[in-house]
Protein backbone atom coordinates (compact mmCIF):
# COMPACT_ATOMS: atom_id res chain seq x y z
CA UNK A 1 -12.46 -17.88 -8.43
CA UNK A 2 -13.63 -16.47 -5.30
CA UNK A 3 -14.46 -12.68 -5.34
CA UNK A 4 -11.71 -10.61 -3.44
CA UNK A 5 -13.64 -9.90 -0.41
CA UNK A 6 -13.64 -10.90 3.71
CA UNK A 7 -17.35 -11.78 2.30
CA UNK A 8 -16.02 -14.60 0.26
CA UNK A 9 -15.76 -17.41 3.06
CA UNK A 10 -19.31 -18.56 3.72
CA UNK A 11 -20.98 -17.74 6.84
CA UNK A 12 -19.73 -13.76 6.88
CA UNK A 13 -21.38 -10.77 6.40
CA UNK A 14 -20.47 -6.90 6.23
CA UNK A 15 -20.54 -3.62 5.15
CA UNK A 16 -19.26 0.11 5.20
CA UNK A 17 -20.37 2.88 5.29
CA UNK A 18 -19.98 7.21 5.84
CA UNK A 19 -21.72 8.21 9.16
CA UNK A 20 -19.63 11.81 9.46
CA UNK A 21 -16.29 10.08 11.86
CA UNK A 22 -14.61 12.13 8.42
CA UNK A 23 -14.83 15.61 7.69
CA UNK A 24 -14.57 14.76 3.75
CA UNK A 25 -17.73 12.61 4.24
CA UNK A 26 -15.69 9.61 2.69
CA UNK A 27 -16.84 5.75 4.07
CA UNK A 28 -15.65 5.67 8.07
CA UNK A 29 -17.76 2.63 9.60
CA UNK A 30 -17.03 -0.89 8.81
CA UNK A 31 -18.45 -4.05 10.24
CA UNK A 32 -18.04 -7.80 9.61
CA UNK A 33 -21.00 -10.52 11.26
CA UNK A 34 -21.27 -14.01 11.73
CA UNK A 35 -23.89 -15.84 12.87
CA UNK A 36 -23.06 -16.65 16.39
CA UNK A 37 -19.31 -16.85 18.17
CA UNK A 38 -16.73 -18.36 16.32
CA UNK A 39 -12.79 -19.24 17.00
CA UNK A 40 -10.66 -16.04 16.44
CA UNK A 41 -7.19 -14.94 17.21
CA UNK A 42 -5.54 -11.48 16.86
CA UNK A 43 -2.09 -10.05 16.71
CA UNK A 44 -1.86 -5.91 18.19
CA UNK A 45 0.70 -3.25 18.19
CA UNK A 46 3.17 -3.38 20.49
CA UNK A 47 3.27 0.02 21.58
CA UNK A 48 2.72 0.92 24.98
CA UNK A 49 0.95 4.20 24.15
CA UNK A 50 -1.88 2.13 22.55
CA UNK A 51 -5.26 3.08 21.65
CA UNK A 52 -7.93 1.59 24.84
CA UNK A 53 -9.36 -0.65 21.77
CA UNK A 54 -6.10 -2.70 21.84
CA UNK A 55 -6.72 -3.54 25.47
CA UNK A 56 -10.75 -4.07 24.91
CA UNK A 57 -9.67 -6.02 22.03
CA UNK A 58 -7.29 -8.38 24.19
CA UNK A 59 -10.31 -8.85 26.29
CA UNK A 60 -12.62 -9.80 24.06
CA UNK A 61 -10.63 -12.86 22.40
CA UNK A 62 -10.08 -13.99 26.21
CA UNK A 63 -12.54 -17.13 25.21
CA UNK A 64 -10.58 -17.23 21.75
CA UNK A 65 -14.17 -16.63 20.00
CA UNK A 66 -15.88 -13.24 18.31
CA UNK A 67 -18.98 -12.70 16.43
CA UNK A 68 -18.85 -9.17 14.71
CA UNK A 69 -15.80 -6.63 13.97
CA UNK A 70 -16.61 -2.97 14.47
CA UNK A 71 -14.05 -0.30 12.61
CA UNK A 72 -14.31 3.26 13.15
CA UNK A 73 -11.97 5.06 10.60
CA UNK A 74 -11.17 8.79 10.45
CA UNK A 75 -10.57 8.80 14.49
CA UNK A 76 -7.78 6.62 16.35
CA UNK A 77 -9.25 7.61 19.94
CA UNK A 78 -5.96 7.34 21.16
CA UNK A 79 -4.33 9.67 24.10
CA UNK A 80 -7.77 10.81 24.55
CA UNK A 81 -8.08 9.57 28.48
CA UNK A 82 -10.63 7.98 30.37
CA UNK A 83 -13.55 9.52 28.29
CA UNK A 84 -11.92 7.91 25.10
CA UNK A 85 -12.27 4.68 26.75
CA UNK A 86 -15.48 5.00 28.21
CA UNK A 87 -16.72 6.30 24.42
CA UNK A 88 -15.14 3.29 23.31
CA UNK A 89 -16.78 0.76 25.15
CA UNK A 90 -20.16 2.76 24.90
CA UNK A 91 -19.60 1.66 21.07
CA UNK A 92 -19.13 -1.83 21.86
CA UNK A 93 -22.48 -2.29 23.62
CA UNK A 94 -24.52 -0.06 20.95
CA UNK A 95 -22.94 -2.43 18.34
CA UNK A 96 -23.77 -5.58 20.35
CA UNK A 97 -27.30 -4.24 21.22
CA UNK A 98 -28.21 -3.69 17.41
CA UNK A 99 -26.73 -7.27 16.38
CA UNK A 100 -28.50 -9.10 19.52
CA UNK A 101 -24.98 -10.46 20.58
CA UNK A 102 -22.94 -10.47 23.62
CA UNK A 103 -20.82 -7.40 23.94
CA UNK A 104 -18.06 -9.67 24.97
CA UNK A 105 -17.93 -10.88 21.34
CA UNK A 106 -17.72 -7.57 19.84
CA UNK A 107 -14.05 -6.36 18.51
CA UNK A 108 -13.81 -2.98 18.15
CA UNK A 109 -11.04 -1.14 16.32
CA UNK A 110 -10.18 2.66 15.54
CA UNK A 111 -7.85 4.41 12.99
CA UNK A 112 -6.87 7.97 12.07
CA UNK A 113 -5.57 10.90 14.37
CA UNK A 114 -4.81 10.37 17.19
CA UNK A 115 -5.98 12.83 20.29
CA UNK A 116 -9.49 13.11 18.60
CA UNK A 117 -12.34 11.44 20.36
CA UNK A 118 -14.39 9.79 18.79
CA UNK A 119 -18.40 11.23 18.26
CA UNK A 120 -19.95 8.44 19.62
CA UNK A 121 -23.76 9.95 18.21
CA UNK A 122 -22.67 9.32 14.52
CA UNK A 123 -21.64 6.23 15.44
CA UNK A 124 -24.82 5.13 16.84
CA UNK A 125 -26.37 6.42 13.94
CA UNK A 126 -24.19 4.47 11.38
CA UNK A 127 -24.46 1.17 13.43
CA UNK A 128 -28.52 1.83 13.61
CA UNK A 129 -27.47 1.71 9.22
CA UNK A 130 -25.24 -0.58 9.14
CA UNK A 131 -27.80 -3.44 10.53
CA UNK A 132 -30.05 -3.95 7.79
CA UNK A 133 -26.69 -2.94 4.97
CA UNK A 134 -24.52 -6.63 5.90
CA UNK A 135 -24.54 -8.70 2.99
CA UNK A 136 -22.50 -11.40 1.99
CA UNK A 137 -21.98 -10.38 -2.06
CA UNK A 138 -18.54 -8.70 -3.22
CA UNK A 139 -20.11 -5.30 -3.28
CA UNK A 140 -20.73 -5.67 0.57
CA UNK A 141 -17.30 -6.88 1.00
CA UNK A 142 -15.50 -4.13 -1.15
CA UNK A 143 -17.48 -1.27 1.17
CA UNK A 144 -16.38 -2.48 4.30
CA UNK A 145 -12.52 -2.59 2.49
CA UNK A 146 -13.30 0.93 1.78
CA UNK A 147 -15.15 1.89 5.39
CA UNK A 148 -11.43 1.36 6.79
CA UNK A 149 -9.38 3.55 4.91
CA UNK A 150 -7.54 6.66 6.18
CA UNK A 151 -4.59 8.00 4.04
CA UNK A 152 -4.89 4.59 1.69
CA UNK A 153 -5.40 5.73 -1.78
CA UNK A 154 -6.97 2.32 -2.45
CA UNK A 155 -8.42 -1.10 -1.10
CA UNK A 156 -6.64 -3.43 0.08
CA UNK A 157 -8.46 -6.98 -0.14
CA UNK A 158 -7.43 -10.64 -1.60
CA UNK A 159 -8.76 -14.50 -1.50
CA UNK A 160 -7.11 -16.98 -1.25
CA UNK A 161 -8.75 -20.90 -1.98
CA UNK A 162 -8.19 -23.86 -0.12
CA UNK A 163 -8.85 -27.43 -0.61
CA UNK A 164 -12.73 -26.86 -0.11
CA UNK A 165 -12.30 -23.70 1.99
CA UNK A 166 -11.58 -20.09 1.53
CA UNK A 167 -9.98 -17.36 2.96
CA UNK A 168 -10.49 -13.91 2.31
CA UNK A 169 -9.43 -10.50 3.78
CA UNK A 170 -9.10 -6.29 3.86
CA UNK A 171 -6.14 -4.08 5.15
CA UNK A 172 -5.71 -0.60 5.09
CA UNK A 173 -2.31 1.11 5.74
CA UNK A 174 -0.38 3.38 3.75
CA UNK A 175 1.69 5.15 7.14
CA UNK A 176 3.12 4.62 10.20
CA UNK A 177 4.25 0.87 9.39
CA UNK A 178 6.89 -0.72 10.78
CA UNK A 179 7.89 -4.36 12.17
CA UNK A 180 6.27 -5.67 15.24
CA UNK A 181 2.77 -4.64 14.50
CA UNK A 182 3.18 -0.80 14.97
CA UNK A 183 -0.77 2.65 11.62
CA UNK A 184 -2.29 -0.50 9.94
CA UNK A 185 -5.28 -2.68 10.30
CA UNK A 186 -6.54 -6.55 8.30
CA UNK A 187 -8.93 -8.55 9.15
CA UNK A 188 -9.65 -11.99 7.60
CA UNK A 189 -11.86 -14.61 7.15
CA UNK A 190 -12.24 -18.16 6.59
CA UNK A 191 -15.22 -21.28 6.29
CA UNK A 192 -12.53 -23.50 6.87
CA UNK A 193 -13.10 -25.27 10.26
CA UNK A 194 -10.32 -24.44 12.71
CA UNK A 195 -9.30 -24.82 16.64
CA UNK A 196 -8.59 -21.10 18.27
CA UNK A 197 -5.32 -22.47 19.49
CA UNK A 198 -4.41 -23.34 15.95
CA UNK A 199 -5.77 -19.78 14.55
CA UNK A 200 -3.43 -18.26 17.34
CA UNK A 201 -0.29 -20.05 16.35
CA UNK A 202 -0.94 -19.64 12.49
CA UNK A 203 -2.02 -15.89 12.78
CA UNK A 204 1.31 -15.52 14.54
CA UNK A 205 3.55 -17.24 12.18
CA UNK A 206 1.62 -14.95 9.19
CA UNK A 207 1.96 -11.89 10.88
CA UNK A 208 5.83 -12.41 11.62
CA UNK A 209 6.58 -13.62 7.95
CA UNK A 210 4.29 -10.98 6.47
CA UNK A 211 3.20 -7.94 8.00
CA UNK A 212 5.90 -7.68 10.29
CA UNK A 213 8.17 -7.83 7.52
CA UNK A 214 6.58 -4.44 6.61
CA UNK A 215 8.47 -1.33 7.18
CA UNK A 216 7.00 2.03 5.37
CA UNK A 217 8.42 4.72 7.34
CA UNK A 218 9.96 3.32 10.46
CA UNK A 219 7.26 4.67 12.66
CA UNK A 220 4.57 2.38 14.97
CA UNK A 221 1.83 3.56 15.91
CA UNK A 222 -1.36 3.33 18.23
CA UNK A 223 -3.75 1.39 17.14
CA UNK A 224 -2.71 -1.60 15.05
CA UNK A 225 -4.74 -5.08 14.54
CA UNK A 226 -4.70 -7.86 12.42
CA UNK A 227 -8.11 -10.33 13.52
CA UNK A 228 -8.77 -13.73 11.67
CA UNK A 229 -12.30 -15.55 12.18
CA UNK A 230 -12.98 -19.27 11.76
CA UNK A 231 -16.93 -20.04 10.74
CA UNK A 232 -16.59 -23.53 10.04
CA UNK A 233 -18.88 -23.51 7.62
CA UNK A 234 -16.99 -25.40 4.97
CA UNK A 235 -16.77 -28.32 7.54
CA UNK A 236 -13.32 -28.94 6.11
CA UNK A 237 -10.67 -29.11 9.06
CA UNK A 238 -7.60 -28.83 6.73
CA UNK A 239 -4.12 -29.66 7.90
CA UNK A 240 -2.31 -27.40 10.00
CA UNK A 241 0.57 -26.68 8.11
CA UNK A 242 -2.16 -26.22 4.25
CA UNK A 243 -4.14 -23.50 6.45
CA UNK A 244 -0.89 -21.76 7.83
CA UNK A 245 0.48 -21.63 4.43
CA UNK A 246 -2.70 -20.22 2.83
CA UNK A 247 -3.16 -17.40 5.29
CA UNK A 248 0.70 -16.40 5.17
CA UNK A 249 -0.04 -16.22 1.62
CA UNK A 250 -3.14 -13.78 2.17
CA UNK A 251 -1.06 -11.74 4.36
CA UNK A 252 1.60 -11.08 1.74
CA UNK A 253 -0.81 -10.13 -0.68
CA UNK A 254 -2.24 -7.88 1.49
CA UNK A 255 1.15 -6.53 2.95
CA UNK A 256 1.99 -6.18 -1.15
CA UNK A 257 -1.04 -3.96 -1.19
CA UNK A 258 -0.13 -2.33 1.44
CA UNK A 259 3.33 -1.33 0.76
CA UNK A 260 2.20 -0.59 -3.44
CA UNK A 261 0.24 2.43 -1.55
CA UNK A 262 2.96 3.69 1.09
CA UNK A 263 2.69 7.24 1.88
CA UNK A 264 5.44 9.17 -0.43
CA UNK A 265 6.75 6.30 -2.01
CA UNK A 266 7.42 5.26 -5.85
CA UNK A 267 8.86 2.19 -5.88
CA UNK A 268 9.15 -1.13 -3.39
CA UNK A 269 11.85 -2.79 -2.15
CA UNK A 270 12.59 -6.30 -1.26
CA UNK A 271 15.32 -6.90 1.09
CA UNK A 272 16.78 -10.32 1.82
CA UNK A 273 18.95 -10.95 4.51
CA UNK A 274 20.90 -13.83 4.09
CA UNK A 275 23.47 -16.17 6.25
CA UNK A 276 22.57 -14.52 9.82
CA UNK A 277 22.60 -16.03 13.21
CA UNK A 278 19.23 -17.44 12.92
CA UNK A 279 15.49 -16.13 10.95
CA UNK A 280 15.04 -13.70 14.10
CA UNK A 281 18.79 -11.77 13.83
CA UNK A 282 17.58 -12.09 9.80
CA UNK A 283 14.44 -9.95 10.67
CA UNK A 284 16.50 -7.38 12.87
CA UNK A 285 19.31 -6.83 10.20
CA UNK A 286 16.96 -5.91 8.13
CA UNK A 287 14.73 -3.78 10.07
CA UNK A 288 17.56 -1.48 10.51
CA UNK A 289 18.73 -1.34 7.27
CA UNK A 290 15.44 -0.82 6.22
CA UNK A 291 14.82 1.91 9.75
CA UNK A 292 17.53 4.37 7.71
CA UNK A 293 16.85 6.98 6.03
CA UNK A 294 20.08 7.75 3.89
CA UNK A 295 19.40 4.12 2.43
CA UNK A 296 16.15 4.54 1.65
CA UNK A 297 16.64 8.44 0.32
CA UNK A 298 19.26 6.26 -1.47
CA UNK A 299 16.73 3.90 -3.02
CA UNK A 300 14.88 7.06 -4.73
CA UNK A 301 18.10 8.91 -5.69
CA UNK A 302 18.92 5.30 -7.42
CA UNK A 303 22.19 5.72 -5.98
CA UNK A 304 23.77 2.20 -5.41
CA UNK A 305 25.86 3.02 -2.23
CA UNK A 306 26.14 0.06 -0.71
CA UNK A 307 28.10 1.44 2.14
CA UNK A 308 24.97 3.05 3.90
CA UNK A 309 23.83 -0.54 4.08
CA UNK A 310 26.76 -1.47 6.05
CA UNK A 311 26.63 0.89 8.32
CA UNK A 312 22.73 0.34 9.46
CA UNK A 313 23.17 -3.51 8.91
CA UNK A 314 25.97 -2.64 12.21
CA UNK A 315 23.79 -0.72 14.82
CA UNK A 316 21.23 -3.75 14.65
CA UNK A 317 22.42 -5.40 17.90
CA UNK A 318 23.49 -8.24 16.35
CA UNK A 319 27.21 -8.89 15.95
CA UNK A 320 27.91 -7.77 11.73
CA UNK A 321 31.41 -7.91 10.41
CA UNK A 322 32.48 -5.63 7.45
CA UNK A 323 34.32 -8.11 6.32
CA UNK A 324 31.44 -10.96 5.94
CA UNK A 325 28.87 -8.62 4.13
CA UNK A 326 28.39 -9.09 0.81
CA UNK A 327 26.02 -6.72 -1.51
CA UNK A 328 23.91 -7.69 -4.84
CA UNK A 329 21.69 -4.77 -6.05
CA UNK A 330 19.40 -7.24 -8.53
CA UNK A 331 21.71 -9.11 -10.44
CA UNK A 332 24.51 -7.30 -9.71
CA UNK A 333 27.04 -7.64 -6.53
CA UNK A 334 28.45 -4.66 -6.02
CA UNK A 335 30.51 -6.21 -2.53
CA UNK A 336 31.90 -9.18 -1.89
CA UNK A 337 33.37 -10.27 1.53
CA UNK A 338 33.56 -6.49 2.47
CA UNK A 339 35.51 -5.16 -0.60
CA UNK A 340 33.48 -3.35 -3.76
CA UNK A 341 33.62 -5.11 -6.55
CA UNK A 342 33.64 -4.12 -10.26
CA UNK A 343 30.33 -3.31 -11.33
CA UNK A 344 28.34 -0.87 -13.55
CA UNK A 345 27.02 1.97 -11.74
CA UNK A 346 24.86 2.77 -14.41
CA UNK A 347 23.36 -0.13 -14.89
CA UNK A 348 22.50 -0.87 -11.24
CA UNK A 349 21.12 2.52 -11.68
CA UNK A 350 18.82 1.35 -13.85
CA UNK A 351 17.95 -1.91 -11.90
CA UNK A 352 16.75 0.68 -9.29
CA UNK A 353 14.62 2.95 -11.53
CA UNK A 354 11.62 0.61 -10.56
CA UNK A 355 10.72 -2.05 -7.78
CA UNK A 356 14.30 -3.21 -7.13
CA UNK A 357 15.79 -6.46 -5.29
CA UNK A 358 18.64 -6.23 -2.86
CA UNK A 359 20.45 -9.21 -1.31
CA UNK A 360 23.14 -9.07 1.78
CA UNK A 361 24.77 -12.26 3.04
CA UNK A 362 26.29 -11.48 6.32
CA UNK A 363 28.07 -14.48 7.25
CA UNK A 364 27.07 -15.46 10.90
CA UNK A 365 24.79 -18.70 10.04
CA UNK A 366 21.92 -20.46 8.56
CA UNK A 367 18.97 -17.07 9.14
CA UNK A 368 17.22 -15.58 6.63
CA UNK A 369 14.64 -13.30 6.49
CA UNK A 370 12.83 -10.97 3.95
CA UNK A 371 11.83 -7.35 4.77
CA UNK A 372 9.23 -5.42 2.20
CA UNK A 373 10.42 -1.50 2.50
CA UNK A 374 9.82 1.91 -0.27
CA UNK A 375 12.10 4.42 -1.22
CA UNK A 376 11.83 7.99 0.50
CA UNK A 377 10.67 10.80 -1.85
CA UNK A 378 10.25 14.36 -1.19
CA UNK A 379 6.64 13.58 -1.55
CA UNK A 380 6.55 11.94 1.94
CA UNK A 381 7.89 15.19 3.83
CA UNK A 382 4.22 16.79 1.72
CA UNK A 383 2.40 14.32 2.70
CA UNK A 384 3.63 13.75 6.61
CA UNK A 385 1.07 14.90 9.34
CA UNK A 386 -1.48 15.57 6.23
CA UNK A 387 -4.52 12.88 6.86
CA UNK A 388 -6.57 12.38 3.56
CA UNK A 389 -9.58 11.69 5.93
């Protein structure tokens, strides 16, 4: 089996590194290479507050191509003006400089707090290390999952094998996740030989089924990226609808990952949405179910009160009736049609003492959709506006 690394499709390198962006002196830079431009696509927040490396980003897969990745952790370098943006792109052609590239190939991200700028000397000084660090072994791979980190506890990185091709990729993420790409960062990576259009509609389609079926806390934030490169280097052009699966299946194991290690949590929750207008109402249902926090204080108090799912499945714009929804917590339907049914508290109880299952049909049509949320624990009011940087 491939290692678990964005190292693990041929024709990548990378690395990570501590060059100081961190007070604790943990890894900060990371940076993936190829040998020379290659399709790529990208998926960014939404927010309209975002970081000036969203827009530089946006730019830079204009031609649908990129060369090297450049992540500065431990600083967002958002709401930091026109000097944050002018640091930013002074980054962008230090990195491209030291890799003999064209800065318009260059993709930079940054995570952390936001309102700090970022020191663009220790930056100059870990790209000047970073240069003769890439490598293409596990090892290299791993320290660029851990160059990325901000309040993660862990890595986040997975493979995936195709029919002669691989894909592999890193996340971090932990806080500030939420639907629609609002703080959490993945790249991947793949030998398999594919058309930018196709990595554009695929990356999409992933990032809809996947990451923005995340929701940790509710909150979006600045800064967030998900970039997938294509070397080729397999030479195996694989069907359209293989390499779509295969990446929608990184994704999830990287939005697993991701949600395992969410800020404050102890336990994850899978929430189905079944029998709405179509996959789209599906995803919104959920989202505010999953947006509320009396359900998800709920989820740690293992209190199976169906009712505050009710009331968030009705503020999601979409047209709910009481009297369609029906509840199963695990095995267990606790509502049917609107009325409670007979049921064991206790033993749903239980059923909710670990990663738990819930399942409302709502009546309205043929959608579905599955949303990955956490419980709420007193642990995340602790840990809120702490960065473990």
């Amino acid at each position: 089996m491939a290692p678990l690394s964005v190292t693990a499709a041929e024709g990548f390198v990378a690395t990570g590194l501590a060059c100081g962006v961190k007070p604790s002196g943990a890894p900060d830079l990371a940076v993936i290479c190829t040998w020379a431009p290659v399709p790529a696509a990208a998926v960014f927040t939404t927010s309209t507050t975002a970081a000036p490396v969203i827009e530089m980003g946006r730019n830079a897969l204009a031609d649908g191509r990129l060369q090297a990745v450049v992540v500065v952790s431990g600083c967002a370098n958002a709401a930091t003006g026109a000097a944050g943006a002018a640091a930013a792109e002074r980054v962008v052609e230090r990195a491209a400089d030291l890799f003999g590239i064209d800065e318009a190939h260059v993709l930079l991200s940054s995570t952390g707090p936001i309102g700090k700028q970022l020191p663009v000397p220790k930056i100059y000084e870990g790209l000047e290390r970073a240069m003769p660090a890439l490598g293409s072994t596990p090892e290299d791979g791993a320290a660029a999952a851990g160059g990325i980190l901000t309040t993660d506890t862990v890595t986040k990185e997975t493979v995936v094998t195709g029919d002669g091709y691989v894909l592999g990729g890193m996340a971090k993420g932990s806080g500030m996740v939420r639907p629609d790409m609002a703080t959490m960062l993945a790249y991947l990576t793949t030998d398999a030989v594919v058309h930018p259009e196709v990595l554009r509609s695929s990356l999409r389609e992933a990032v809809d089924l996947t990451f923005n079926s995340l929701n940790i806390d509710g909150c979006e934030s600045t800064n967030d990226t998900v970039v997938l490169l294509a070397s080729g280097a397999s030479e195996i052009e694989p069907d359209v609808d293989e390499f779509a699966g295969h990446l929608t299946e990184a994704c999830r194991k990287l939005a697993l990952q991701m949600m395992r290690d969410a800020e404050g949590a102890s336990k994850v929750v899978t929430l189905r949405i079944v029998g709405a207008s179509d996959d789209a109402a599906a995803r919104d249902i959920g989202r505010a179910v999953a947006d509320s926090v009396r359900v998800r204080t709920s989820f740690y108090k293992e209190d199976p009160n169906w009712g505050r799912l009710v009331a968030a499945a009705g503020v999601s714009g979409h047209d709910v009736s009481p009297y369609h929804i029906s509840v199963r917590y695990g095995m267990t339907t606790v509502a049917w049609h609107g009325i409670p049914m007979a049921h064991s508290v206790e033993g749903v109880r239980n059923q909710m003492a670990g990663d738990f299952t819930i399942e409302m049909r709502v009546g309205l049509g043929l959608g579905n959709a599955t949303i990955l949320t956490n419980d709420m624990t007193p642990e995340y009011a602790v840990l809120d506006g702490g960065m473990r940087v």
